[in-house]
Protein backbone atom coordinates (compact mmCIF):
# COMPACT_ATOMS: atom_id res chain seq x y z
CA UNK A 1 11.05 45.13 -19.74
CA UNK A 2 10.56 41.56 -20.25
CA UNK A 3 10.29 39.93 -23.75
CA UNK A 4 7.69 36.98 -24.84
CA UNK A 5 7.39 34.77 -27.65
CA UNK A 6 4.07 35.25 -28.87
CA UNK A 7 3.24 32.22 -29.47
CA UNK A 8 4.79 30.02 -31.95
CA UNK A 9 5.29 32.66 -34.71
CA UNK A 10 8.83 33.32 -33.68
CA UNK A 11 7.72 37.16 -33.03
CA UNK A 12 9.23 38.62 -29.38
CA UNK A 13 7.53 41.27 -28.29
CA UNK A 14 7.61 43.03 -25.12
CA UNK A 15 5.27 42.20 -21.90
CA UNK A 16 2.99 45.17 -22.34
CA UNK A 17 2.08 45.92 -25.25
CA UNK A 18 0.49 49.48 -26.47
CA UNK A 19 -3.16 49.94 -26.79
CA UNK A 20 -3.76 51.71 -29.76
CA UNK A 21 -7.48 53.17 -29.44
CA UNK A 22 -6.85 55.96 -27.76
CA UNK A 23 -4.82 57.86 -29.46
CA UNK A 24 -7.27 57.42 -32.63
CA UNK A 25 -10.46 58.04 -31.14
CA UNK A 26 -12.83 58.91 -27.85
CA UNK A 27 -12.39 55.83 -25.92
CA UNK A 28 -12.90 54.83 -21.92
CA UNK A 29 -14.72 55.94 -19.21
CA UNK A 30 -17.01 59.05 -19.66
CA UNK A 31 -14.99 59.92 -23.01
CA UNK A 32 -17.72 60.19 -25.45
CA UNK A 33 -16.19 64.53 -26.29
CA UNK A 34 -13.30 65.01 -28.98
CA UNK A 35 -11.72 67.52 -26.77
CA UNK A 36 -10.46 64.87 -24.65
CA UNK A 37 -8.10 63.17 -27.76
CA UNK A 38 -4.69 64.56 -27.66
CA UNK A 39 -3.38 66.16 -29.75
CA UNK A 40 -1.58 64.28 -32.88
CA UNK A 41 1.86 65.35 -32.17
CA UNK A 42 1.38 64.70 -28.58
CA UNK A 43 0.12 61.29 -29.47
CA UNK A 44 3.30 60.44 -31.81
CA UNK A 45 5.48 62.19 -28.76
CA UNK A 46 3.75 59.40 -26.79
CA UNK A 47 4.28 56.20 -29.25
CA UNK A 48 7.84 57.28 -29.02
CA UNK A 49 8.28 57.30 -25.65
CA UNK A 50 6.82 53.91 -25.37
CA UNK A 51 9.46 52.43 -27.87
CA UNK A 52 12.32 53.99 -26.31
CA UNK A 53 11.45 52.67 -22.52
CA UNK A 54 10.94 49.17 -24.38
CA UNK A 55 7.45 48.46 -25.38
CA UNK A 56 7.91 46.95 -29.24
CA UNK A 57 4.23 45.58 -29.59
CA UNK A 58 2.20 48.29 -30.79
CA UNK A 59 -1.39 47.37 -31.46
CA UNK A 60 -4.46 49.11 -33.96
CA UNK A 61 -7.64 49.02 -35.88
CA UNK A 62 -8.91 50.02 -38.91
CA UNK A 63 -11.64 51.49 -37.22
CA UNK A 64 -9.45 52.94 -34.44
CA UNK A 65 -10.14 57.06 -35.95
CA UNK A 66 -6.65 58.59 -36.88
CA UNK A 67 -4.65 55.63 -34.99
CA UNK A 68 -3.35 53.76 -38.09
CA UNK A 69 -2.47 57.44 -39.50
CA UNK A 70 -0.46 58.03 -36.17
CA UNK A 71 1.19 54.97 -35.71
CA UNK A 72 2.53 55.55 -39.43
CA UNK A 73 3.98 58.82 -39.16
CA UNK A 74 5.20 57.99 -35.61
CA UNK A 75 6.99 54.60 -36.86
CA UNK A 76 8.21 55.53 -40.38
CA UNK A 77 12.18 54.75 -40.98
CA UNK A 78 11.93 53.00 -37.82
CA UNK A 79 9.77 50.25 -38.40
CA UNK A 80 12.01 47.68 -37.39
CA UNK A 81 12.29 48.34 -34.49
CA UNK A 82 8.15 47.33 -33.98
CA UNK A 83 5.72 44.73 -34.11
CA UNK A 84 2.30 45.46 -35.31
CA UNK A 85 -0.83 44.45 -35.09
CA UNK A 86 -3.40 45.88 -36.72
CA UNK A 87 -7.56 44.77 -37.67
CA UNK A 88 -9.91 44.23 -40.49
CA UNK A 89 -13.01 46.65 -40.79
CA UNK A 90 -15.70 45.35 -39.33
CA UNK A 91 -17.55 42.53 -41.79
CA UNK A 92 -21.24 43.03 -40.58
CA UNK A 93 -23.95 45.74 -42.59
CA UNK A 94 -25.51 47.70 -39.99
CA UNK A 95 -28.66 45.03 -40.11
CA UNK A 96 -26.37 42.90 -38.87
CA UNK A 97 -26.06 40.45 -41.85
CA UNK A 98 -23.50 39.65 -43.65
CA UNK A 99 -22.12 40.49 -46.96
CA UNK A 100 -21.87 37.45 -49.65
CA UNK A 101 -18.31 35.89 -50.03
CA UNK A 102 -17.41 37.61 -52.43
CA UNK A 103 -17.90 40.97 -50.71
CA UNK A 104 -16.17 39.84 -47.27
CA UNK A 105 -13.09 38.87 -49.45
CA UNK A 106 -13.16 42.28 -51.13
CA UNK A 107 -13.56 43.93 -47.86
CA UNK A 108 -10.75 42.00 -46.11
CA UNK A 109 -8.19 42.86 -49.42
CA UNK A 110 -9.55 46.54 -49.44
CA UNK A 111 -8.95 47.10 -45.86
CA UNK A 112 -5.22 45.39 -45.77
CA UNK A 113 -4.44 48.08 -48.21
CA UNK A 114 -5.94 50.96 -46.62
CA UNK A 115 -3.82 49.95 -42.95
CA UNK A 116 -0.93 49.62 -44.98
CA UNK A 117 -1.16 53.19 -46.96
CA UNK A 118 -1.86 54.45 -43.48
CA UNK A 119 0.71 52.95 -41.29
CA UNK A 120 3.08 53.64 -44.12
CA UNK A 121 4.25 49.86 -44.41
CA UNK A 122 4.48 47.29 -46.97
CA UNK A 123 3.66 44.01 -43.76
CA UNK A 124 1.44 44.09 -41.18
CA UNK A 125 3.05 41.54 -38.47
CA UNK A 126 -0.22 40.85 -37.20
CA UNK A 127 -3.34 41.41 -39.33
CA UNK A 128 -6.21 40.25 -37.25
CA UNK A 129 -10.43 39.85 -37.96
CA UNK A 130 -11.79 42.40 -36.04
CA UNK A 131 -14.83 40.87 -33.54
CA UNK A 132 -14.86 37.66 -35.44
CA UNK A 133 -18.09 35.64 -34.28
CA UNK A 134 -18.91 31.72 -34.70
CA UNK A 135 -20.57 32.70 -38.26
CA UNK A 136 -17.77 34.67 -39.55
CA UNK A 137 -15.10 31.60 -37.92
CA UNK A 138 -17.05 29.04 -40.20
CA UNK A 139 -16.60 30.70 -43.53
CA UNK A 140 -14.15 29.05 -45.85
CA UNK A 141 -13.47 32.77 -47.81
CA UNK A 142 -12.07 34.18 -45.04
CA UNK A 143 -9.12 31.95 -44.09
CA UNK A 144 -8.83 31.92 -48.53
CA UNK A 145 -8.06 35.48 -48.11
CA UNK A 146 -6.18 35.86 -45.05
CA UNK A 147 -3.98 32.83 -46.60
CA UNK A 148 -3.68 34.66 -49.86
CA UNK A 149 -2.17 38.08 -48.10
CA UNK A 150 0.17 36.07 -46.05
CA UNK A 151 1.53 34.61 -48.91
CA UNK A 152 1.74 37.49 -50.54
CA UNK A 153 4.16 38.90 -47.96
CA UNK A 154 1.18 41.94 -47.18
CA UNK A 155 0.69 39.89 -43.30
CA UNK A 156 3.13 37.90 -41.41
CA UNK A 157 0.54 35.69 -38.98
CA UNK A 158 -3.35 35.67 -39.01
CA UNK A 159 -5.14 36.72 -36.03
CA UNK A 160 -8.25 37.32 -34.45
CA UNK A 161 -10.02 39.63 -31.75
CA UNK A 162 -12.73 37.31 -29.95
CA UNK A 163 -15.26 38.01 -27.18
CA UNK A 164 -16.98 34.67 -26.48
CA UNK A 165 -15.06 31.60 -25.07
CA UNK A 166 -16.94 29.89 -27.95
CA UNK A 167 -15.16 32.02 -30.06
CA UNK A 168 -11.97 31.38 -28.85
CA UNK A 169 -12.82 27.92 -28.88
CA UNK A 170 -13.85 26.91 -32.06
CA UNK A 171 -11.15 29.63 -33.37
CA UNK A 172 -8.40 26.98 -31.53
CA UNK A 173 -10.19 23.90 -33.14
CA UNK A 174 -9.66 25.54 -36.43
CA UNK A 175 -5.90 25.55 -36.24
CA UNK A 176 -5.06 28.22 -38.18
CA UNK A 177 -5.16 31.51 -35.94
CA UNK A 178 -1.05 31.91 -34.81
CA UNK A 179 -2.61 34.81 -32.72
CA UNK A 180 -6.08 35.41 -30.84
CA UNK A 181 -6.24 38.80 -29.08
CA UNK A 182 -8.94 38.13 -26.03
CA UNK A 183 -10.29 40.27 -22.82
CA UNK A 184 -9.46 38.82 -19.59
CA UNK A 185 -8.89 40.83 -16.15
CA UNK A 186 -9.68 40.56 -12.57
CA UNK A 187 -14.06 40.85 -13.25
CA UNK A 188 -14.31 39.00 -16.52
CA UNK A 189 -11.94 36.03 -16.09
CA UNK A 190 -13.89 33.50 -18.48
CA UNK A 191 -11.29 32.86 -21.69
CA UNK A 192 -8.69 31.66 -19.08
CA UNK A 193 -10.17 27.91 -19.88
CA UNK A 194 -8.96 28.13 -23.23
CA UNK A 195 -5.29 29.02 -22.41
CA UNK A 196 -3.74 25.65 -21.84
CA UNK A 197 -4.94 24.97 -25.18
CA UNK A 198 -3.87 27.68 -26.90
CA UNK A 199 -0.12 26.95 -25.27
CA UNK A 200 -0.18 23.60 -26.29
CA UNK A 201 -1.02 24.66 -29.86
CA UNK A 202 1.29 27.84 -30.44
CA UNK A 203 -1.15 29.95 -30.51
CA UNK A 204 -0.40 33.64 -28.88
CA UNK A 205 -2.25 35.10 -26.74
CA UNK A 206 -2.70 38.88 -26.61
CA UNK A 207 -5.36 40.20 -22.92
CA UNK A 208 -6.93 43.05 -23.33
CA UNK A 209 -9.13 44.51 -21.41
CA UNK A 210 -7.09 44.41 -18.63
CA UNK A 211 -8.52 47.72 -16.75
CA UNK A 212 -12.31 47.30 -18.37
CA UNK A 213 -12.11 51.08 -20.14
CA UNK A 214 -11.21 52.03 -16.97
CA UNK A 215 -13.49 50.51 -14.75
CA UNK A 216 -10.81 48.70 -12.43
CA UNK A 217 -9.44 52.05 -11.46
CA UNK A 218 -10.80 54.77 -9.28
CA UNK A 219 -12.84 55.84 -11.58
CA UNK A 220 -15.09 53.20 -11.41
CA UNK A 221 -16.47 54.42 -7.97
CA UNK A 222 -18.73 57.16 -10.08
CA UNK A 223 -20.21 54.51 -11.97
CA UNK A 224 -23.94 54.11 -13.40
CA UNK A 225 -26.92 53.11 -11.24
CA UNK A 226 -27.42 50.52 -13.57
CA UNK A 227 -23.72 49.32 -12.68
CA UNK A 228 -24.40 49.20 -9.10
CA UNK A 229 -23.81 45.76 -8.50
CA UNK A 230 -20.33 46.05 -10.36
CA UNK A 231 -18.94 48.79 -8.49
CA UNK A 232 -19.86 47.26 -5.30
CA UNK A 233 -18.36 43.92 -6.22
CA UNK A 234 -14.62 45.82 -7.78
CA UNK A 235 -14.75 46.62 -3.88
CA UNK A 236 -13.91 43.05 -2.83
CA UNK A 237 -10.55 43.36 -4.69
CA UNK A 238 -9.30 45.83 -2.01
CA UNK A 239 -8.36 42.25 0.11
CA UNK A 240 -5.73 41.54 -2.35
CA UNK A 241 -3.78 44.82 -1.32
CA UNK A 242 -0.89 44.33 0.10
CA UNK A 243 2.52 46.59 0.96
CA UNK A 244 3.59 45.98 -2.39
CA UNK A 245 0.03 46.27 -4.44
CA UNK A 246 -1.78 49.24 -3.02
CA UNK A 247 -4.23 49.99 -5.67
CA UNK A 248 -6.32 48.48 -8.28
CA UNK A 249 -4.74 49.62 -11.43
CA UNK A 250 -1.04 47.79 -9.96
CA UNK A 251 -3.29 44.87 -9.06
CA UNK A 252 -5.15 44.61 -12.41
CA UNK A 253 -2.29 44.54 -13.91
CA UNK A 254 0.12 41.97 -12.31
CA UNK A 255 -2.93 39.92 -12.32
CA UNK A 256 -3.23 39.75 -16.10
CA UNK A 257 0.51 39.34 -16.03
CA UNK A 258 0.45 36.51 -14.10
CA UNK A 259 -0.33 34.29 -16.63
CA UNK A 260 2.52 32.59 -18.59
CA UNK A 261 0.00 31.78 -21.81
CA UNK A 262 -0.23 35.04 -22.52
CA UNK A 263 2.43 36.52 -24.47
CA UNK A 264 1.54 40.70 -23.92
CA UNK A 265 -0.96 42.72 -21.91
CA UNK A 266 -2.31 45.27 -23.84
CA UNK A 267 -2.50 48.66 -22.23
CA UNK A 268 -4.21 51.75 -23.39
CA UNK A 269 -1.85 55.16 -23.02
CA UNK A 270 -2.92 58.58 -23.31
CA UNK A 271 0.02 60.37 -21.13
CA UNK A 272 3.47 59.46 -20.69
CA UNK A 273 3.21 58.88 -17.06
CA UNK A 274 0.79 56.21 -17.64
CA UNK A 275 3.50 54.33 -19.70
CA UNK A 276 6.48 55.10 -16.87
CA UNK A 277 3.77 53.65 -14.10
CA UNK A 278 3.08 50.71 -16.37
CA UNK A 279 6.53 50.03 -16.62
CA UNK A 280 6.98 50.12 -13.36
CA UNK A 281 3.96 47.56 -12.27
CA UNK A 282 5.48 45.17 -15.38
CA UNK A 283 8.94 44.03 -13.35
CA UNK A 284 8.45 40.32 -13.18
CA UNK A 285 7.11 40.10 -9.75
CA UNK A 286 3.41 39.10 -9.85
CA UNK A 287 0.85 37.38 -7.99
CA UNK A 288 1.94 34.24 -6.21
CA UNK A 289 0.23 31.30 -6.38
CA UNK A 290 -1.96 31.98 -3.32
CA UNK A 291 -3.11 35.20 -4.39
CA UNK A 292 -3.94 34.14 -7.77
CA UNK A 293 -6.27 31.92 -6.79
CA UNK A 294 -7.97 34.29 -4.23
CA UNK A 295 -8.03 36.39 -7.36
CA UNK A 296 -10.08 33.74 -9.39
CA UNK A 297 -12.38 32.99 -6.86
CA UNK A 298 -13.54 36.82 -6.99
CA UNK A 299 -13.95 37.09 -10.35
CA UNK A 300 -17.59 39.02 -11.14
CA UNK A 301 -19.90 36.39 -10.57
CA UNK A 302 -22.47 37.19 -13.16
CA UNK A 303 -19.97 36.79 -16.19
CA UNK A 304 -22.80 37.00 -18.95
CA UNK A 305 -23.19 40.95 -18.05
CA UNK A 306 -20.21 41.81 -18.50
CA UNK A 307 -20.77 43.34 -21.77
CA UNK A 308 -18.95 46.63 -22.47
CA UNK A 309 -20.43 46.99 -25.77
CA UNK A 310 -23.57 46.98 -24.57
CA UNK A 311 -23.63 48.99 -21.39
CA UNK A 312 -21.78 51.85 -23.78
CA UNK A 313 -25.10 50.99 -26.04
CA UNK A 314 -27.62 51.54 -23.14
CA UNK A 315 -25.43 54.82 -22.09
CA UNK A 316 -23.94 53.78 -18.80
CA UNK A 317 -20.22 54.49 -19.42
C-alpha cells in the first residue's frame, strides 16, 4: 500500500481509501432491496480486514444508514490507527430551500454530535458539507461554524463533497476547504481542470466515483434503455486493455490513480475479496503517459448527463 499526504493538512492516508455507503445502506447498481446489506458483523469483519491489509482512510455520512454506527463499533480502542472522514446532514428542506442561518448552524453543530456519539469518537479528522452547492459555498454561517468546531478540537480539517466544477471552483477561490472530496473516473472526467489548483493550494483531493455505482464494471452491460448511449460508449474503453489491464474495474481504477493531485481513491467494499483485488490493482504501476491521454480523449462526451442522482430519480439504475 502506498501512503499520500492529503493535501497540506499533514494527514497520510493510504491510496485507496474505504467507501463507506455500503455497508450503511442499499447502494449501487440494481440495489434498491435491504436483503442485499450485509450483515453488521460481517460489515465490521470487513472494516477490519481493510485496516489490517493497509487501508487507514475510512470514509462516511451522516446519512450513510447504520455506517457511522458500524464504523464506531468496528474502530473503537483502535482509533488511532484511522483517519476519518465523515459528512454533515444534508442542509436543504425537501422544497429545496434553505433553512435561515441560524438553523444551518444548528444543523451543522447537531449533526457533528450525532457522528461523533455514533462513531464513538471525540474528532472527526475530516468533517465535510455534504453536496455543498454555489448557495450553500457563499454563506458566511457556515465557514463560522465549521471554524468554531475546529477550534473546538470536535474536527481536525474542513471539507467538502462537490459535484459541479463550479463548485469545486469557487470552493478553491474561497481558501478555506483543506479537503474537497469530488467524482472523477474514466466517463465523467470534468473536475480534473481544477486539480493543478487545488495542488498548488494544499488542498486534498479525495475521487470518488471511481466505478460510477458500478457502472464501469460488467454490470453495466444490463443497463437501462434510457442509458443506451452510455453503455455503448463504456465499450470504447476495451482499447485500453492490455496484458496487464484486462478488464474495466483494473482499468477504472489505475486510471483514477494516475493522478498525483489526488491524495486517495475512494472505493466502495461489500466483500473481502473486493478489498484483496483492490489491493492488488493499487501497486504503483498505472497508466503511462500515452495511455492517459488516450484515456482523456474518451471520456463520455456528453458530460452534462452524467447525473447519477438523477437517473436513480427517473428509475434507471
Amino acid at each position: 500500500m502506498q501512503y499520500k499526504y492529503l493535501g497540506n493538512t499533514g494527514l497520510k492516508v493510504s491510496e485507496v481509501a474505504f467507501g463507506g455507503v455500503e455497508i450503511g445502506m442499499p447502494y449501487g447498481l440494481k440495489m434498491s432491496q435491504a436483503k442485499h446489506m450485509l450483515q453488521k458483523q460481517d460489515a465490521i469483519k470487513l472494516l477490519h480486514h481493510a485496516l489490517d491489509q493497509g487501508i487507514t482512510l475510512f470514509d462516511t455520512a451522516r446519512l450513510y444508514g447504520e455506517s457511522e454506527n458500524i464504523m464506531g463499533e468496528a474502530f473503537q480502542g483502535i482509533r488511532q490507527q484511522i483517519v476519518l472522514a465523515s459528512k454533515c446532514r444534508h442542509f436543504r428542506n425537501p422544497d429545496g430551500t434553505l433553512p435561515d442561518k441560524f438553523a444551518l448552524k444548528h444543523i451543522v453543530r447537531q449533526s457533528i454530535h450525532e457522528s461523533l456519539n455514533a462513531l464513538k469518537t471525540d474528532y472527526i479528522d475530516v468533517f465535510m458539507m455534504h453536496h455543498a452547492d454555489l448557495e450553500m459555498l457563499e454563506i458566511d454561517e457556515i465557514y463560522e461554524i465549521f471554524t468554531v468546531l475546529q477550534k473546538e478540537g470536535l474536527i481536525r480539517y474542513p471539507g467538502i463533497s462537490v459535484y459541479e466544477v463550479e463548485e469545486t471552483k469557487l470552493a478553491l477561490d474561497k481558501g478555506f476547504w483543506k479537503v474537497i472530496q469530488l467524482p472523477f473516473n474514466l466517463m465523467d472526467q470534468k473536475q480534473g481542470i481544477h486539480f493543478k489548483q487545488a495542488y498548488e493550494q494544499g488542498v486534498g483531493i479525495i475521487g470518488r466515483s471511481v466505478l460510477m455505482r458500478g457502472l464501469l464494471t460488467d454490470k453495466s452491460f444490463q443497463l437501462h434503455p434510457e442509458l443506451r448511449a452510455v453503455q455503448d460508449h463504456i465499450l470504447k474503453y476495451r482499447q485500453l486493455f492490455n496484458s496487464e489491464i484486462d478488464n474495466l474495474v483494473a482499468l477504472a481504477m489505475k486510471f483514477a490513480a494516475s493522478f498525483p493531485e489526488i491524495s486517495s481513491v475512494l472505493v466502495g467494499f461489500d466483500k473481502i475479496k473486493f478489498v484483496d483485488y483492490a489491493l492488488e490493482i493499487f501497486n504503483s504501476k498505472y497508466l503511462n503517459e500515452e495511455q492517459v491521454a488516450l484515456a482523456k480523449s474518451l471520456s463520455y462526451p456528453d458530460q452534462g448527463f452524467l447525473n447519477l442522482a438523477q437517473w436513480d430519480n427517473n428509475g434507471w439504475l
